[in-house]
PDB file of N, CA and C in Angstrom:
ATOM      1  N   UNK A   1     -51.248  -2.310  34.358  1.00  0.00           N
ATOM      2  CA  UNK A   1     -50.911  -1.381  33.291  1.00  0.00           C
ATOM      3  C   UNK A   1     -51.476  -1.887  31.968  1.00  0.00           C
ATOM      4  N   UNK A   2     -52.223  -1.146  31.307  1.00  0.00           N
ATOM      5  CA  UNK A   2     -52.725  -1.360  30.199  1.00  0.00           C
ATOM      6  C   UNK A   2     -51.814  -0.526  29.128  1.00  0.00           C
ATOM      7  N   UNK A   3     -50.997  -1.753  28.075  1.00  0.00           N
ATOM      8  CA  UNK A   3     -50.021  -0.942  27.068  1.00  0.00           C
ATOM      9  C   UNK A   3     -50.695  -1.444  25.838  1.00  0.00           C
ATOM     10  N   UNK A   4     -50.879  -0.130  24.816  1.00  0.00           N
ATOM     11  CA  UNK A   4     -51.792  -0.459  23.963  1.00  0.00           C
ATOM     12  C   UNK A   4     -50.871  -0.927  22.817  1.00  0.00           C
ATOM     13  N   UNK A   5     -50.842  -1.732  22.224  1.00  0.00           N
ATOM     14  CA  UNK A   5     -50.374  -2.067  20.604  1.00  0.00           C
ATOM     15  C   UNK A   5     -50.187  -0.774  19.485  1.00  0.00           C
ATOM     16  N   UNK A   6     -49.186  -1.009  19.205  1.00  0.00           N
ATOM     17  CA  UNK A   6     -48.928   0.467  18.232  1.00  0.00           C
ATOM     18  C   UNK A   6     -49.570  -0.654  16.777  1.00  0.00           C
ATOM     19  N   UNK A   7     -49.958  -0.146  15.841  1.00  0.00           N
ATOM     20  CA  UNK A   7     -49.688  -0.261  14.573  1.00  0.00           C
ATOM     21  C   UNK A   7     -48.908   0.136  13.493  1.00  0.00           C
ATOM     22  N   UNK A   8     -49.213  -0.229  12.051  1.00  0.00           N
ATOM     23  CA  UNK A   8     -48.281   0.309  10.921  1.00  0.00           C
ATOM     24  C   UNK A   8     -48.391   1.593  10.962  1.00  0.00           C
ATOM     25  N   UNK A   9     -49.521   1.891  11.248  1.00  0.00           N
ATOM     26  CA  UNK A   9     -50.276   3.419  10.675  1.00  0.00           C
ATOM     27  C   UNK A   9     -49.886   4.100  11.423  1.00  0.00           C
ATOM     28  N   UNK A  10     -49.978   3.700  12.923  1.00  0.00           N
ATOM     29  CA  UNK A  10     -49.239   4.947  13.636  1.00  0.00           C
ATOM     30  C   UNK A  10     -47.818   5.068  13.542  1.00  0.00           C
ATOM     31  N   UNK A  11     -47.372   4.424  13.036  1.00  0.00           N
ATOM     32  CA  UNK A  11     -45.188   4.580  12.811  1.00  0.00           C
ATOM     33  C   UNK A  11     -45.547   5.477  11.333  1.00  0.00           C
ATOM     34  N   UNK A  12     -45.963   5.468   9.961  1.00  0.00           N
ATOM     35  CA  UNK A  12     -46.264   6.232   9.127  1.00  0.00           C
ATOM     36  C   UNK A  12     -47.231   7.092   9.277  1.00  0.00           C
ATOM     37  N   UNK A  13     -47.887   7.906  10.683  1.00  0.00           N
ATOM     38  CA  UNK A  13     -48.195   9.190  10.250  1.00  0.00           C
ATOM     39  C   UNK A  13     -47.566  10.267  10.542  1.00  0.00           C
ATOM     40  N   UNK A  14     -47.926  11.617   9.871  1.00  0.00           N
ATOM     41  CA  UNK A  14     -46.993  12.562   9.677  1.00  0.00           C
ATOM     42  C   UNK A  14     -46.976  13.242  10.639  1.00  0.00           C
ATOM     43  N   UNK A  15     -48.092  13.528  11.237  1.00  0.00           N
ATOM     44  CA  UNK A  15     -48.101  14.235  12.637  1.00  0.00           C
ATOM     45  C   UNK A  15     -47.971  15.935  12.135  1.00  0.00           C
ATOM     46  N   UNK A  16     -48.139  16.803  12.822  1.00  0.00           N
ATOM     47  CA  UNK A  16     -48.052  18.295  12.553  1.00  0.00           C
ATOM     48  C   UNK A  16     -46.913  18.674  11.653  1.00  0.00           C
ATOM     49  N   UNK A  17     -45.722  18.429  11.544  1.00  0.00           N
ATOM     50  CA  UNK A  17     -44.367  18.546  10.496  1.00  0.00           C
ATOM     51  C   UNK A  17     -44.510  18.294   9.091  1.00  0.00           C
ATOM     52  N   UNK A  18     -45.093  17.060   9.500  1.00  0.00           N
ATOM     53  CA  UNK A  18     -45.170  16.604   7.637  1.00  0.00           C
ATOM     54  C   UNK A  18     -46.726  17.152   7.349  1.00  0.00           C
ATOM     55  N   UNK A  19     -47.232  17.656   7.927  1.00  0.00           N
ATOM     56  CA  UNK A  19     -48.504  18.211   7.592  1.00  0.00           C
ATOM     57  C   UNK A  19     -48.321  19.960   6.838  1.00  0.00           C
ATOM     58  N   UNK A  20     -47.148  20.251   7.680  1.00  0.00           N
ATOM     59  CA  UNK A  20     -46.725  21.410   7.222  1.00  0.00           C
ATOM     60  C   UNK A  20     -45.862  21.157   5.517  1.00  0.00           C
ATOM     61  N   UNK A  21     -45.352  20.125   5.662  1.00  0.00           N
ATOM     62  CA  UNK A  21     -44.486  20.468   4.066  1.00  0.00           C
ATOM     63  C   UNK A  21     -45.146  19.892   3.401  1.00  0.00           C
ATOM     64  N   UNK A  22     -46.259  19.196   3.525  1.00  0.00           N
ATOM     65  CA  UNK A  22     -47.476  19.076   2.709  1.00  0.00           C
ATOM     66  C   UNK A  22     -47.958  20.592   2.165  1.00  0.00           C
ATOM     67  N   UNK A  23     -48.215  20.853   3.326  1.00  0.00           N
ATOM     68  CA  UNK A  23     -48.865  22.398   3.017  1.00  0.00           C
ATOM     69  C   UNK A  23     -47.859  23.139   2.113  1.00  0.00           C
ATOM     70  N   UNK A  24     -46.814  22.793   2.458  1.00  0.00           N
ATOM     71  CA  UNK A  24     -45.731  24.155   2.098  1.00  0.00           C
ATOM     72  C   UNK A  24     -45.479  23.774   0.595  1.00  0.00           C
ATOM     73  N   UNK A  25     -45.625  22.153  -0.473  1.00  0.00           N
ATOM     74  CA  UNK A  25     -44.904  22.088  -1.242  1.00  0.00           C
ATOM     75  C   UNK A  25     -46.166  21.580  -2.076  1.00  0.00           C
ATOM     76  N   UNK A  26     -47.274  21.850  -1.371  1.00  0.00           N
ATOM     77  CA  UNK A  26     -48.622  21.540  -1.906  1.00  0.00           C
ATOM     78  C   UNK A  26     -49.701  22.628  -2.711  1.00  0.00           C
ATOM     79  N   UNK A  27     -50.992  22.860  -2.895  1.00  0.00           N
ATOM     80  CA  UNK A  27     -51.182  23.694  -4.136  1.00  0.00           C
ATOM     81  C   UNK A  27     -51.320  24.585  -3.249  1.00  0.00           C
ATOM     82  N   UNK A  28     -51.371  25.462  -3.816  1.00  0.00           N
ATOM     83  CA  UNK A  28     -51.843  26.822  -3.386  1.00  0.00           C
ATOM     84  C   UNK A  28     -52.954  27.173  -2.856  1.00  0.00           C
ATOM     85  N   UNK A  29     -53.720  28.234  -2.154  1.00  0.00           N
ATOM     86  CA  UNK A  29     -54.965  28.618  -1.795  1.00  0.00           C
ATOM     87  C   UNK A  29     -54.655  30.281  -2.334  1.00  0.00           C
ATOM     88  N   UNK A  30     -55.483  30.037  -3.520  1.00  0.00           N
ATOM     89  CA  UNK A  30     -55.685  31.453  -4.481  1.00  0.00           C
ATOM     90  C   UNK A  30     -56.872  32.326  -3.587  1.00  0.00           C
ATOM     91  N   UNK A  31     -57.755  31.677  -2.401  1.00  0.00           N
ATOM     92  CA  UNK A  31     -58.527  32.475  -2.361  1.00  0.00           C
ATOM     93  C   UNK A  31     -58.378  33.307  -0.873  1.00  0.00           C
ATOM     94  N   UNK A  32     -56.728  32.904  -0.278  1.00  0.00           N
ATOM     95  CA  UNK A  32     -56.570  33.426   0.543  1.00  0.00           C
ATOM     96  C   UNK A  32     -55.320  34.367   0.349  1.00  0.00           C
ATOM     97  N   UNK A  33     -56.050  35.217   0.919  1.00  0.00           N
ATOM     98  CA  UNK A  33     -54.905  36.865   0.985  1.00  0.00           C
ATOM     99  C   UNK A  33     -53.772  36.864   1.784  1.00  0.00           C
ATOM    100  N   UNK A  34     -52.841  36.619   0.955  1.00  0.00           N
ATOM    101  CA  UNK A  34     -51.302  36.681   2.067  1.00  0.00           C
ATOM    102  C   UNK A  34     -50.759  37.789   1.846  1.00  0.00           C
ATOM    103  N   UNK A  35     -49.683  37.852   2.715  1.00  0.00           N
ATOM    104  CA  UNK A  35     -48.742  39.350   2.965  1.00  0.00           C
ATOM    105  C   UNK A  35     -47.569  38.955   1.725  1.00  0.00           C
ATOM    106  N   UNK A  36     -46.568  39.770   1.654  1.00  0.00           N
ATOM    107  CA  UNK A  36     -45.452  39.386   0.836  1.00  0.00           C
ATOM    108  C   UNK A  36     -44.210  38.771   1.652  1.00  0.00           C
ATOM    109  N   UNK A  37     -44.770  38.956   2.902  1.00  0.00           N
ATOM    110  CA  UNK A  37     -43.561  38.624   4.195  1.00  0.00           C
ATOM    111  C   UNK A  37     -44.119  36.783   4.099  1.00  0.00           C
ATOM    112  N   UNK A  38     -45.205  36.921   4.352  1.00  0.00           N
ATOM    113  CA  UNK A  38     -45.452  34.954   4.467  1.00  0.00           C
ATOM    114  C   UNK A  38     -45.016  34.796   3.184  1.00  0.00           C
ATOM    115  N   UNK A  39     -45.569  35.152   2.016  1.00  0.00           N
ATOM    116  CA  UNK A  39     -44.854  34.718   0.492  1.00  0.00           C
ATOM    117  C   UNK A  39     -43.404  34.300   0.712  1.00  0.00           C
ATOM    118  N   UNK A  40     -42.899  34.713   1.208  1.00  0.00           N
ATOM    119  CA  UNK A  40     -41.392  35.310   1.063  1.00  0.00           C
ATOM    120  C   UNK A  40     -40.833  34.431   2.230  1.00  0.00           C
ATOM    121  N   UNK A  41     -41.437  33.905   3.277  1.00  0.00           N
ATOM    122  CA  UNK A  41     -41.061  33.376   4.580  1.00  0.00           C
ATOM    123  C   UNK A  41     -41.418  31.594   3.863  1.00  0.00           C
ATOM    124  N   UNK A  42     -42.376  31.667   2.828  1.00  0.00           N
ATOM    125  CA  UNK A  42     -42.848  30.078   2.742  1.00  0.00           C
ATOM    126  C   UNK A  42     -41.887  29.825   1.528  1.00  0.00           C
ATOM    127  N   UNK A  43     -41.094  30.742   0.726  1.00  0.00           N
ATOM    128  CA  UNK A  43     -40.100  30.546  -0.352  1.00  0.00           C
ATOM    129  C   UNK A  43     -39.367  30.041   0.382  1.00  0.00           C
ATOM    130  N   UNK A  44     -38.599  30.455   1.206  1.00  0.00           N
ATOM    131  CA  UNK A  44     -37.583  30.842   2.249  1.00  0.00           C
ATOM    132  C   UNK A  44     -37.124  28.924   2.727  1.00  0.00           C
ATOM    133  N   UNK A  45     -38.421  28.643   2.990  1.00  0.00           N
ATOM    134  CA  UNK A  45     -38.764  27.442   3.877  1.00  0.00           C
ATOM    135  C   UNK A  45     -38.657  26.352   2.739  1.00  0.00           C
ATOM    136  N   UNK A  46     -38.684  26.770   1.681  1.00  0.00           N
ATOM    137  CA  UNK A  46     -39.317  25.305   0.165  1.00  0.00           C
ATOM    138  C   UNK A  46     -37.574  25.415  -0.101  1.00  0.00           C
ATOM    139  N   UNK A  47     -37.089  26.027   0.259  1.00  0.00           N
ATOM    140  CA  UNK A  47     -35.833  26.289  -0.390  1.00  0.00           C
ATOM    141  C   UNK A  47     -34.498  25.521  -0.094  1.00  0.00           C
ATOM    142  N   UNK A  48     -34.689  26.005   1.609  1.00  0.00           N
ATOM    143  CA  UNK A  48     -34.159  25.027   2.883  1.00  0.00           C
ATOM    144  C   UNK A  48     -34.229  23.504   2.690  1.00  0.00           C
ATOM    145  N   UNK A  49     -35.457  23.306   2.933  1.00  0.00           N
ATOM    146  CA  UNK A  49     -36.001  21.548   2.532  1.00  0.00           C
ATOM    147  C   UNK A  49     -35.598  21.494   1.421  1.00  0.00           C
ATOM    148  N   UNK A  50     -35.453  21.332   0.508  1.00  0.00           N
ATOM    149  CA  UNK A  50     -34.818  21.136  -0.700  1.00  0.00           C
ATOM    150  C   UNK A  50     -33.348  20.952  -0.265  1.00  0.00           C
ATOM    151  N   UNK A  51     -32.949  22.387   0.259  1.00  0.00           N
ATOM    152  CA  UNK A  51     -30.748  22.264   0.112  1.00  0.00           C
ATOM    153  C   UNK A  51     -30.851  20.985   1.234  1.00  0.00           C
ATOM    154  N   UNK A  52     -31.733  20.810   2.308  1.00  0.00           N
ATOM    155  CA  UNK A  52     -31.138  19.536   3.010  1.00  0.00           C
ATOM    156  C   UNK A  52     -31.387  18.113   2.948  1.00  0.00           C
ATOM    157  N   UNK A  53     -32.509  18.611   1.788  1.00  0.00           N
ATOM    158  CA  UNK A  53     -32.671  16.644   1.207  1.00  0.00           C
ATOM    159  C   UNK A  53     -31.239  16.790   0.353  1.00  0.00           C
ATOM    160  N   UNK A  54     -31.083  17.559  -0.601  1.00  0.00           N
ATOM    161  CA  UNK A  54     -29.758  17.105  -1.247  1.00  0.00           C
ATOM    162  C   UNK A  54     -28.581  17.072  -0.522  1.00  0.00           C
ATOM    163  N   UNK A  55     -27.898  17.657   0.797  1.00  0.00           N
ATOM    164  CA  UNK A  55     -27.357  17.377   1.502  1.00  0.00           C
ATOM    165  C   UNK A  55     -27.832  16.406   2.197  1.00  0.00           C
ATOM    166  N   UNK A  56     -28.292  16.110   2.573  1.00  0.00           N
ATOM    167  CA  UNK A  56     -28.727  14.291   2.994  1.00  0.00           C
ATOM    168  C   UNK A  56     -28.047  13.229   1.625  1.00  0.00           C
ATOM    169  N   UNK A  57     -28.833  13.686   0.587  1.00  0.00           N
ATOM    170  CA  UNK A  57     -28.370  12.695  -0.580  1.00  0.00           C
ATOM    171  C   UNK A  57     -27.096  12.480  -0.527  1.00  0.00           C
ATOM    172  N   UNK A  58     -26.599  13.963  -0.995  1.00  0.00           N
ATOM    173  CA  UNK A  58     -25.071  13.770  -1.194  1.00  0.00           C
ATOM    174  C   UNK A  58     -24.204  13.334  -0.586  1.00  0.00           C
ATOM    175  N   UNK A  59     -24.628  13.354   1.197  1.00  0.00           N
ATOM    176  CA  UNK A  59     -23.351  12.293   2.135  1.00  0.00           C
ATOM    177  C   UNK A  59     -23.966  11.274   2.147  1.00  0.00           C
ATOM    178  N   UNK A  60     -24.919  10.584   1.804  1.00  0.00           N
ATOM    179  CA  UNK A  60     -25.202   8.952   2.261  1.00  0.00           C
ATOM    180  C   UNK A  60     -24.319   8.532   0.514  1.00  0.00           C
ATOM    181  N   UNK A  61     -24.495   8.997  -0.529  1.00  0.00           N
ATOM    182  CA  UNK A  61     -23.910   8.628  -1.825  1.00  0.00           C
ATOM    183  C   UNK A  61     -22.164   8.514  -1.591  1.00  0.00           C
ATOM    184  N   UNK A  62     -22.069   9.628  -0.652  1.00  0.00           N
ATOM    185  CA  UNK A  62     -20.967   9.704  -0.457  1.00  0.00           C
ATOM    186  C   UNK A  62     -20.072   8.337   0.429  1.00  0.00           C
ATOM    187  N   UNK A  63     -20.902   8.367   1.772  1.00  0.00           N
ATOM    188  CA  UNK A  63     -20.819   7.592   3.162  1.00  0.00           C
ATOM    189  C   UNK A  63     -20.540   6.031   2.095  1.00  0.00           C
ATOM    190  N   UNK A  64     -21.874   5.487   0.833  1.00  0.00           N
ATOM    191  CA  UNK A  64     -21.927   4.381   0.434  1.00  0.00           C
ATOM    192  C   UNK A  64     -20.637   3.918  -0.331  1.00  0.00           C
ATOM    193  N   UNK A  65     -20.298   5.283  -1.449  1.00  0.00           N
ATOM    194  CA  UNK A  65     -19.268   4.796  -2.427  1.00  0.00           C
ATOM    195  C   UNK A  65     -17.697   5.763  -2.656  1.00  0.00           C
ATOM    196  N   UNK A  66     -17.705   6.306  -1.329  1.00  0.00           N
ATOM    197  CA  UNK A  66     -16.293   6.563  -1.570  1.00  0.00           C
ATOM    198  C   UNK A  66     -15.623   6.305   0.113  1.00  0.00           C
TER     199      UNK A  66
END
């Protein structure tokens, strides 16, 4: 059996997920034509990620000091 050595790099890459909220919280593409439904579906999505990093925050602040 040949087991290959992982590295740093492969434990820190993002893989397809974090490629997406790259995309999602990243610049814009002015020269592509979207619907108002993707507009509205990629708000939708920036919005989410946001309420659950601060719910993340707020119980580990919590979990630490009360």
């Amino acid at each position: 059996m040949d087991k290959k050595k992982n590295t740093a790099k492969e434990y820190f890459e993002l893989g397809e997920v974090g490629r997406y909220f790259l995309r999602l919280f990243g610049k814009k593409y002015k020269n592509k034509p979207g619907s108002i439904n993707l507009q509205l579906m990629h708000g939708i999505n920036r919005i989410t990620v946001i309420v659950f990093i601060l719910a993340l925050l707020f119980f580990t602040i919590k979990k630490l000091f009360f």
